[in-house]
Protein backbone atom coordinates (compact mmCIF):
# COMPACT_ATOMS: atom_id res chain seq x y z
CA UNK A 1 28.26 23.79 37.65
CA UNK A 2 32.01 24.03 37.46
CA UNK A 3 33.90 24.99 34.48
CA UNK A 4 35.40 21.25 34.38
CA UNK A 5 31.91 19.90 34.24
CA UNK A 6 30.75 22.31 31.50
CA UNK A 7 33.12 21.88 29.12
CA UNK A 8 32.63 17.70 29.67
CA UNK A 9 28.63 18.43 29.28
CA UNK A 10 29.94 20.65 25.81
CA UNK A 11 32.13 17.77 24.76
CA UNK A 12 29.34 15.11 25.12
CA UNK A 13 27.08 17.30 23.35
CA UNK A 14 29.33 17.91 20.59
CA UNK A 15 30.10 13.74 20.13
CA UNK A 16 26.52 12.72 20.41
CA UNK A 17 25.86 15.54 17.10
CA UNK A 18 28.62 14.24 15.16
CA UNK A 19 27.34 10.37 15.83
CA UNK A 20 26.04 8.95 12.57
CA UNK A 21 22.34 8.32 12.07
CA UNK A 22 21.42 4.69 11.88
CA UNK A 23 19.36 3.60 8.80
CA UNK A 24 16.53 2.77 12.01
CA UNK A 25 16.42 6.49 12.83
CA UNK A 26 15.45 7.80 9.68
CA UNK A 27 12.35 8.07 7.77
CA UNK A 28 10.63 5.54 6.15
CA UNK A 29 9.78 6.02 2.54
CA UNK A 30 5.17 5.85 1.53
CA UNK A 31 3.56 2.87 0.91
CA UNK A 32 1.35 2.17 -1.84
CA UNK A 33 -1.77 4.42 -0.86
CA UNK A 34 -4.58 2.12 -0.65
CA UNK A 35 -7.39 3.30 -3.65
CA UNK A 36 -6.36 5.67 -6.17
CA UNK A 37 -4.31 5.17 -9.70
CA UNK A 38 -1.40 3.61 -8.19
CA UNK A 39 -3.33 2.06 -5.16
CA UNK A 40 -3.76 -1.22 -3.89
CA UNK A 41 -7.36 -1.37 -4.77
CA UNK A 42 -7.91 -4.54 -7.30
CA UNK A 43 -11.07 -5.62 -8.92
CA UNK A 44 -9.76 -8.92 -9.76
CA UNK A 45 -7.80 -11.55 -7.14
CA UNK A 46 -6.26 -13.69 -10.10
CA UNK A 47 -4.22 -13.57 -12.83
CA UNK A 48 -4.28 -15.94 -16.14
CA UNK A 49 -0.65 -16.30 -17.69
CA UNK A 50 -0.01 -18.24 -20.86
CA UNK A 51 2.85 -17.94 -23.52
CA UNK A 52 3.15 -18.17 -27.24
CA UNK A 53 5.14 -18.67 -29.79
CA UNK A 54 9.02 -18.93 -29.64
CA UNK A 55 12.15 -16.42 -30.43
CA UNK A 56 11.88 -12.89 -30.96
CA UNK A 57 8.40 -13.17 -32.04
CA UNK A 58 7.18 -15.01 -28.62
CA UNK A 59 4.91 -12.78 -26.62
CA UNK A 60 2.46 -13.10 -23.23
CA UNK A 61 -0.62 -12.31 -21.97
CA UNK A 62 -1.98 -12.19 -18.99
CA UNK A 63 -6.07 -11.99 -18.42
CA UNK A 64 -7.43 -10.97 -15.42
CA UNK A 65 -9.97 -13.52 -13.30
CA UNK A 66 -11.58 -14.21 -10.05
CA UNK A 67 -13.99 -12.85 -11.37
CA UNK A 68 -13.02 -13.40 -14.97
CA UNK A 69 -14.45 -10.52 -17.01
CA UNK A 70 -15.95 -11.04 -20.70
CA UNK A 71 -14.31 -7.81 -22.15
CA UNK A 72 -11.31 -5.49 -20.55
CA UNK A 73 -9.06 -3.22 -21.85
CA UNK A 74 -5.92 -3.94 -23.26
CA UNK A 75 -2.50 -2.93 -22.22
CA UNK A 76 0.43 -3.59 -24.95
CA UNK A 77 3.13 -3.58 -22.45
CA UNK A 78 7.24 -3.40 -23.89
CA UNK A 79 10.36 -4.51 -21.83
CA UNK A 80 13.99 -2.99 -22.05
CA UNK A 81 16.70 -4.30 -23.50
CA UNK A 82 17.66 -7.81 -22.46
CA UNK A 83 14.71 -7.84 -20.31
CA UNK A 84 12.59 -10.66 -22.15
CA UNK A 85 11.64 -12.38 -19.06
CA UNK A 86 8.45 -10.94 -17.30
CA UNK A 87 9.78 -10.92 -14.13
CA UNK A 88 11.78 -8.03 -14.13
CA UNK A 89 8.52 -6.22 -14.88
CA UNK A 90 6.35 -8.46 -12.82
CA UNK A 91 4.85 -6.30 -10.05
CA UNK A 92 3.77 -3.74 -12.10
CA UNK A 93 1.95 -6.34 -14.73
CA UNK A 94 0.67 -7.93 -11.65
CA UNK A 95 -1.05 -4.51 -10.55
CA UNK A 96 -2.17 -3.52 -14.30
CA UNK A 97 -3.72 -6.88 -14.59
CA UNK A 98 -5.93 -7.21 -11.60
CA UNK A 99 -6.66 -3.53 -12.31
CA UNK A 100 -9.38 -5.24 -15.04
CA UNK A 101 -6.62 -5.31 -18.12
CA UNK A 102 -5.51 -7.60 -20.37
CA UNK A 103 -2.00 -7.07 -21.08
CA UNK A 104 0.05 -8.26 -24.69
CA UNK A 105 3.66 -8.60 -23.72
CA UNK A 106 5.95 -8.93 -26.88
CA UNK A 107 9.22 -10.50 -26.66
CA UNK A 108 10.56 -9.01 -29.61
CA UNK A 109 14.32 -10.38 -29.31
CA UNK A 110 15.11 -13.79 -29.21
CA UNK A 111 18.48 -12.39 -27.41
CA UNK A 112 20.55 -9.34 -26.92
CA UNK A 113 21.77 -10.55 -30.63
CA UNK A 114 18.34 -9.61 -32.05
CA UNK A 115 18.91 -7.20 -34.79
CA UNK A 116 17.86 -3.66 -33.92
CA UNK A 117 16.04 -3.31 -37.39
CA UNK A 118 13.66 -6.50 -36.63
CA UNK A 119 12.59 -4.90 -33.11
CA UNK A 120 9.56 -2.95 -34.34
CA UNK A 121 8.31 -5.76 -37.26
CA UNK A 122 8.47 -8.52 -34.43
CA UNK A 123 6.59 -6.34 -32.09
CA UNK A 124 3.64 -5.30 -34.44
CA UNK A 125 3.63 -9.19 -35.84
CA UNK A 126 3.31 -10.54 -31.98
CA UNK A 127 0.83 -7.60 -31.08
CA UNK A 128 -1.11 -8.74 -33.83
CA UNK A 129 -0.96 -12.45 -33.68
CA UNK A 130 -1.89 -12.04 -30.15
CA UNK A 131 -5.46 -9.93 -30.81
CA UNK A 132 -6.16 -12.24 -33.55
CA UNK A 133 -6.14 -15.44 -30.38
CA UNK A 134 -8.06 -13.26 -27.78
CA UNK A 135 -10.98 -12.61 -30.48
CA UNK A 136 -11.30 -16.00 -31.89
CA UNK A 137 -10.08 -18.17 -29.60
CA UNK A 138 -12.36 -19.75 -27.05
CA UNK A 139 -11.72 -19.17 -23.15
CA UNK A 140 -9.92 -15.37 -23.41
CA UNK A 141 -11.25 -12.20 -22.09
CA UNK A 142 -12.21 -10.75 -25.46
CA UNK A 143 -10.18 -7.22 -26.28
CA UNK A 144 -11.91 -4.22 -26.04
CA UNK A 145 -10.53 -2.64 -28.98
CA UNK A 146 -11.83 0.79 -28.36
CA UNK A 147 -9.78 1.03 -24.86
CA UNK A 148 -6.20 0.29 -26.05
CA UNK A 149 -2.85 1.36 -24.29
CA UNK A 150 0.63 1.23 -24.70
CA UNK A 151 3.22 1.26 -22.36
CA UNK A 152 7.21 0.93 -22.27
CA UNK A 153 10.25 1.04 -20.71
CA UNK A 154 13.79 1.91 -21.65
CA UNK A 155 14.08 0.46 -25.29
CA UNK A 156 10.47 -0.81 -24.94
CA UNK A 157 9.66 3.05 -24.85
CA UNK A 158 10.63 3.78 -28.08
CA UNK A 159 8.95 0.60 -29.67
CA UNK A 160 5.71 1.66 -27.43
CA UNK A 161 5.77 4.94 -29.40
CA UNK A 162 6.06 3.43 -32.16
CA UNK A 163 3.38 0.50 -32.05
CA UNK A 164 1.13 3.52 -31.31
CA UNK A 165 2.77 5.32 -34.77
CA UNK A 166 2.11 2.38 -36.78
CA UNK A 167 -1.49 0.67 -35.21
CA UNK A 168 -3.39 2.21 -38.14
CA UNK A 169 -1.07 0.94 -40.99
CA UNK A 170 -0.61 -2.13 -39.21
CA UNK A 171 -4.31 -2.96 -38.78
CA UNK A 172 -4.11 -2.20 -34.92
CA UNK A 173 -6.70 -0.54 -32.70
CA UNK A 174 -5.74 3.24 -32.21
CA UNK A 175 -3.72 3.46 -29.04
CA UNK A 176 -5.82 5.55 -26.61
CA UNK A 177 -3.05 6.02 -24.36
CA UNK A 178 0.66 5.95 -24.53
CA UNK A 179 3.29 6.10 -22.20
CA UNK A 180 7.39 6.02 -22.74
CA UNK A 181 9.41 5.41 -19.44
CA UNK A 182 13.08 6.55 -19.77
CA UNK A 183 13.20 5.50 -23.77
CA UNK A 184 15.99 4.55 -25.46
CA UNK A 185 18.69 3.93 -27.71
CA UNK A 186 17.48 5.54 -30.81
CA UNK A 187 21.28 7.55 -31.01
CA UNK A 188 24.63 6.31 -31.63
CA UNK A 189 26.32 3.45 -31.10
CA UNK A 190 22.74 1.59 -30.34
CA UNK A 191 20.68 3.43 -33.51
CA UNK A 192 17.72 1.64 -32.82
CA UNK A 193 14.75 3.13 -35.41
CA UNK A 194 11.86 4.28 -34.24
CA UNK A 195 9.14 5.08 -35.90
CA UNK A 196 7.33 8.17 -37.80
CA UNK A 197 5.86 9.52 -34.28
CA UNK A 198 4.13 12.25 -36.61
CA UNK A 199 1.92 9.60 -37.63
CA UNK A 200 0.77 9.07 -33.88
CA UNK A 201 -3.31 9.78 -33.52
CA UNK A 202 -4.20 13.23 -32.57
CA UNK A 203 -6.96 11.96 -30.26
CA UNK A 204 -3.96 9.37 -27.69
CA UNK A 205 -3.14 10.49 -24.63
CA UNK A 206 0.50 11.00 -24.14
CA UNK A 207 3.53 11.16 -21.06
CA UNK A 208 7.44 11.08 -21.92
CA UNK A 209 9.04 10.41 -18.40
CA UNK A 210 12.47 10.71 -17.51
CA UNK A 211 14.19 9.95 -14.77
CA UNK A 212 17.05 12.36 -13.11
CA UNK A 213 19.76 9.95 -12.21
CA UNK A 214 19.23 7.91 -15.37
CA UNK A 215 22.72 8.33 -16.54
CA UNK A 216 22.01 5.66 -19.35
CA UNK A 217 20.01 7.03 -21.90
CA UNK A 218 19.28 10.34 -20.25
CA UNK A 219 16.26 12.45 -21.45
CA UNK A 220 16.99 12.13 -25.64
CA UNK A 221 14.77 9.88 -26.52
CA UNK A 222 11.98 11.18 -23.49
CA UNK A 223 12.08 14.56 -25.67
CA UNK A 224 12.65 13.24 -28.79
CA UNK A 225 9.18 11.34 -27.93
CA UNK A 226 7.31 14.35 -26.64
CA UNK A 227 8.07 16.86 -29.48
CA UNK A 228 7.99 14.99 -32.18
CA UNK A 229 4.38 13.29 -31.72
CA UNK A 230 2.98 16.41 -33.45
CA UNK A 231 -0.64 15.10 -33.41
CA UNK A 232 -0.84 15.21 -30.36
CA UNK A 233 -2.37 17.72 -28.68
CA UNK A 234 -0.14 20.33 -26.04
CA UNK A 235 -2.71 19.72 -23.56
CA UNK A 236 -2.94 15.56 -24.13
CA UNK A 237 0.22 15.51 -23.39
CA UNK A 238 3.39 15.78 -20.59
CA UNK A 239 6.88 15.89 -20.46
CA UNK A 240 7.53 14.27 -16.84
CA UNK A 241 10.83 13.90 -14.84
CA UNK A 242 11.59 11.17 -11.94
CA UNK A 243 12.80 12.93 -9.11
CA UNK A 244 15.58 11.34 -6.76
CA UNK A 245 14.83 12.06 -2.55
CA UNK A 246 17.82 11.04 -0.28
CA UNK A 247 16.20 12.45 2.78
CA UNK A 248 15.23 8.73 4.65
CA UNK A 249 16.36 5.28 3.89
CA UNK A 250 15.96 3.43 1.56
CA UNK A 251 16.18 6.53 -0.60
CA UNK A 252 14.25 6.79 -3.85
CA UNK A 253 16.41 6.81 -6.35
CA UNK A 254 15.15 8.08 -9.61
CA UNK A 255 17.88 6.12 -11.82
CA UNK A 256 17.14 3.95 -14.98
CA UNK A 257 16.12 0.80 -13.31
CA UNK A 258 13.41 2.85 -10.64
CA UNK A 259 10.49 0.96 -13.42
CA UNK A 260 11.48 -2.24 -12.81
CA UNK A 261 9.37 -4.47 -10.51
CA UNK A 262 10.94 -7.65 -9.46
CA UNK A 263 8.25 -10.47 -9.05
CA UNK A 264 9.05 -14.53 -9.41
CA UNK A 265 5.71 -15.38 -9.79
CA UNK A 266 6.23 -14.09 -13.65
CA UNK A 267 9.29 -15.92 -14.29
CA UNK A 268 9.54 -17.27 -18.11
CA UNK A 269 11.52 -19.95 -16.69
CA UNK A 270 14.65 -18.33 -18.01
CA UNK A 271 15.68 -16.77 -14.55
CA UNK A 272 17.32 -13.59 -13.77
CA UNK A 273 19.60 -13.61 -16.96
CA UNK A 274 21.28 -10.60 -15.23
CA UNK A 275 22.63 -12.22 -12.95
CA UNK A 276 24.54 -14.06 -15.43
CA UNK A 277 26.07 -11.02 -16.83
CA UNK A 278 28.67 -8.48 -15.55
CA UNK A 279 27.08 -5.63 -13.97
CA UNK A 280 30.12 -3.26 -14.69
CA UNK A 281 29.24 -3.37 -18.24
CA UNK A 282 25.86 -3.32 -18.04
CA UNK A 283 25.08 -0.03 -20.06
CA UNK A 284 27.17 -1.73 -23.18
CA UNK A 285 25.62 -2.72 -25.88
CA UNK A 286 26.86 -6.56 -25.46
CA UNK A 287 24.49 -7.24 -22.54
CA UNK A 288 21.19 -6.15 -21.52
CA UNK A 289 20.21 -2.23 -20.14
CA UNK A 290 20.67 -1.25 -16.67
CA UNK A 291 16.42 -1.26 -17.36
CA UNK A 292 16.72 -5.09 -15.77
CA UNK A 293 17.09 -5.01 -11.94
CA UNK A 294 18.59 -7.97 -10.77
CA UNK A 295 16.96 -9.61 -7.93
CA UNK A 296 20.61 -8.84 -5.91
CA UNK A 297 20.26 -4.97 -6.20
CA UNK A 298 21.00 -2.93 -3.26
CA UNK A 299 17.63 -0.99 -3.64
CA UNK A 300 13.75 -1.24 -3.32
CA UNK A 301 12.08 -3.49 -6.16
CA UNK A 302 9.12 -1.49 -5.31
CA UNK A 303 9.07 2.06 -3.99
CA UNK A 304 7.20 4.99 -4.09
CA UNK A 305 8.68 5.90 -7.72
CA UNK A 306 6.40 3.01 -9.01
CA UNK A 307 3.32 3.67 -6.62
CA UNK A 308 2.91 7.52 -7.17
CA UNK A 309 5.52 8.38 -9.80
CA UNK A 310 4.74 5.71 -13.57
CA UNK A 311 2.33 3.26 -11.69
CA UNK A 312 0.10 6.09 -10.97
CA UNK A 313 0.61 8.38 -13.82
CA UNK A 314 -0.09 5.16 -16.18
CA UNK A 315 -3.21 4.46 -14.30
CA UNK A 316 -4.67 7.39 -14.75
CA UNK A 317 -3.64 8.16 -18.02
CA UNK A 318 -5.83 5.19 -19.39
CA UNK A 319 -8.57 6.21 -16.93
CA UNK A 320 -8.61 9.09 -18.44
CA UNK A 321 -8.33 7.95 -22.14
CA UNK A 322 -11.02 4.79 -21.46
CA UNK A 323 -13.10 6.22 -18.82
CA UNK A 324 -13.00 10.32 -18.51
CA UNK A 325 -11.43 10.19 -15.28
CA UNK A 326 -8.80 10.65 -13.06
CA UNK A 327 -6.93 13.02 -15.78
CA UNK A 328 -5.92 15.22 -13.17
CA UNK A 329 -3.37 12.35 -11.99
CA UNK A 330 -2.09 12.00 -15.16
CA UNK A 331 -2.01 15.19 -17.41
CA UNK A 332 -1.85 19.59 -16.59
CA UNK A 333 1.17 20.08 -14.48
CA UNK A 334 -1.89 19.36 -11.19
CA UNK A 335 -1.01 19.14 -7.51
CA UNK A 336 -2.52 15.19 -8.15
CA UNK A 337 -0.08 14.66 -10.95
CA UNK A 338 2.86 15.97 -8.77
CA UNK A 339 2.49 14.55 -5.70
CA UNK A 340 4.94 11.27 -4.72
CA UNK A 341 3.82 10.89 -1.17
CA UNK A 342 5.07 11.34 2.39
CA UNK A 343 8.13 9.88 4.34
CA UNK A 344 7.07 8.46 7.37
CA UNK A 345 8.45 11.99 9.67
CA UNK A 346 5.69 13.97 7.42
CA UNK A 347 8.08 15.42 5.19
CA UNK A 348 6.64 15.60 1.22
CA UNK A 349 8.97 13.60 -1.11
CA UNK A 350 10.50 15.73 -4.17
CA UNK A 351 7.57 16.21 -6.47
CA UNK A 352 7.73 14.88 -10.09
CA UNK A 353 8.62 17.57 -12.77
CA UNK A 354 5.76 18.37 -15.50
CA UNK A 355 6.54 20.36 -18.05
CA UNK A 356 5.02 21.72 -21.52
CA UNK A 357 9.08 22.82 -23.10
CA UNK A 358 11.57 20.04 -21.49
């Protein structure tokens, strides 16, 4: 080959490298595994939705059916800030749901102008008012109050904390298992209160997750959560970190709206009240949290940071408070509890973080 033709083959070479990658040629994030806490595996095909109540002291819940069990568990379930309508949530109350749950969902704010000092009173009063109507009321699943969970995102992870504080002194159920996504905004300018977490029972079950690129409330409130529910036992309990993986398309981005779940089919009838309100200024405190994906977000409603990262971990942290299994999913810093999947090429995505001293 001439020196002419070798320097051409060179120069090709050298253009096809620095060619960009289209989004085609690169790995595909997991989808949901099919059994396991986080799987596809349902024990029920239907869902019963009704609504109570107005204002801040409106709440769901959703029963599971087809079959239509005569006890379940139940799963008190708490949206972010601004994100009173169920469908920003939606896909992952779907999936609790059909699990075998029943799940309360308190409304707590009547709008973004609830005051911050009625959040936690209008959550225990609808978390009440709503076991009260699944015992006596004819036609519910009836509550197993020994199997009782809480669950929360953003601000609904500090009120989950502290609906598990309070349950005793309320006249709650104990809450068996508790988990705080990305909570916030206990610190100024928000100041929301949260509760004694001292007070929370020694016996619950207990993860404080974070998420790396949340750049809105960051990890205060996930520690403040995790070292100051004294009760709790070191081993009952993790400090957990979301971990953002670029490495295929769509990346997983581990940000503070990676919880939300996008699904119409739990529309209040209110509509994606995001949309409505100016994105730029979303992390102020005169709209909702960046918690509330809006249905025109340039990323996955539903990625493998719900399947293996809170769906699972939430799974099997009530399987492991009501049933004595699948702890190793949830709790001990185990290869289970770690692992987020593969991208389509084979290549691991970035394992959560577990620690004992965040």
């Amino acid at each position: 080959m001439s020196y002419r033709n070798m320097a051409f083959v060179g120069l090709l070479i050298l253009v096809l490298t620095l060619q960009p990658i289209s989004s085609a040629q690169l790995p595909t994030p997991p989808a949901q595994p099919t059994t396991g806490p986080g799987g596809k595996q349902a024990t029920h095909e239907g869902v019963i939705k009704n609504r109570y109540r107005e204002g801040a002291k409106e709440y769901w819940i959703y029963e599971p059916d087809k079959p239509k069990p005569s006890v379940a568990p139940v799963i008190i379930f708490l949206h972010g800030w601004g994100g009173t309508n169920p469908l920003y949530y939606g896909a992952w109350i779907d999936h609790i749901v059909r699990r075998g749950n029943v799940i309360i969902f308190p409304r707590y704010q009547s709008s973004i102008l609830t005051r911050r000092e009625d959040f936690i009173p209008n959550s225990l009063d609808s978390v009440k008012d709503a076991f009260a109507r699944l015992q006596n009321e004819g036609g519910h699943v009836r509550p197993d109050m020994t199997k009782v969970a809480a669950v929360g995102h953003s601000l609904g992870g500090v009120l989950a904390a502290s609906v598990a504080a309070l349950a005793s002194e309320s006249g709650l159920p104990t809450v068996r298992a508790l988990m705080s996504v990305e909570p916030g905004l206990t610190r100024s300018p928000a100041k929301v209160p949260m509760a004694d977490l001292k007070k929370i029972e020694s016996t619950t079950l207990l993860l404080s997750v974070a998420g790396d690129r949340d750049t809105l409330v960051e990890d205060y409130d996930a520690k403040r959560i995790y070292y100051e529910s004294t009760q709790v036992a070191a081993n009952n309990k993790d400090f957990v970190r979301l971990v953002t993986d670029e490495h295929g398309r769509p990346a997983l981005i581990a940000n503070h709206r990676a919880p939300t779940a996008f699904d119409k089919q739990y529309d209040n009838g209110e509509g994606d009240l995001t949309n409505r309100r100016s994105r730029e200024t979303s992390g102020s405190m005169g709209t909702a949290d960046e918690g509330v994906r809006p249905e025109s977000a340039q990323i996955p409603l539903v990625d493998a940071l719900d399947y293996y990262g809170v769906w699972k971990l939430f799974d099997a942290l009530c399987d492991a408070a009501f049933f004595g299994k699948n702890r190793e999913f949830a709790l001990g810093d185990t290869p289970q509890q770690r692992f987020m999947g593969k991208w389509s090429d084979g290549v691991p995505v970035k394992e959560l973080v577990v620690t004992d001293k965040p």
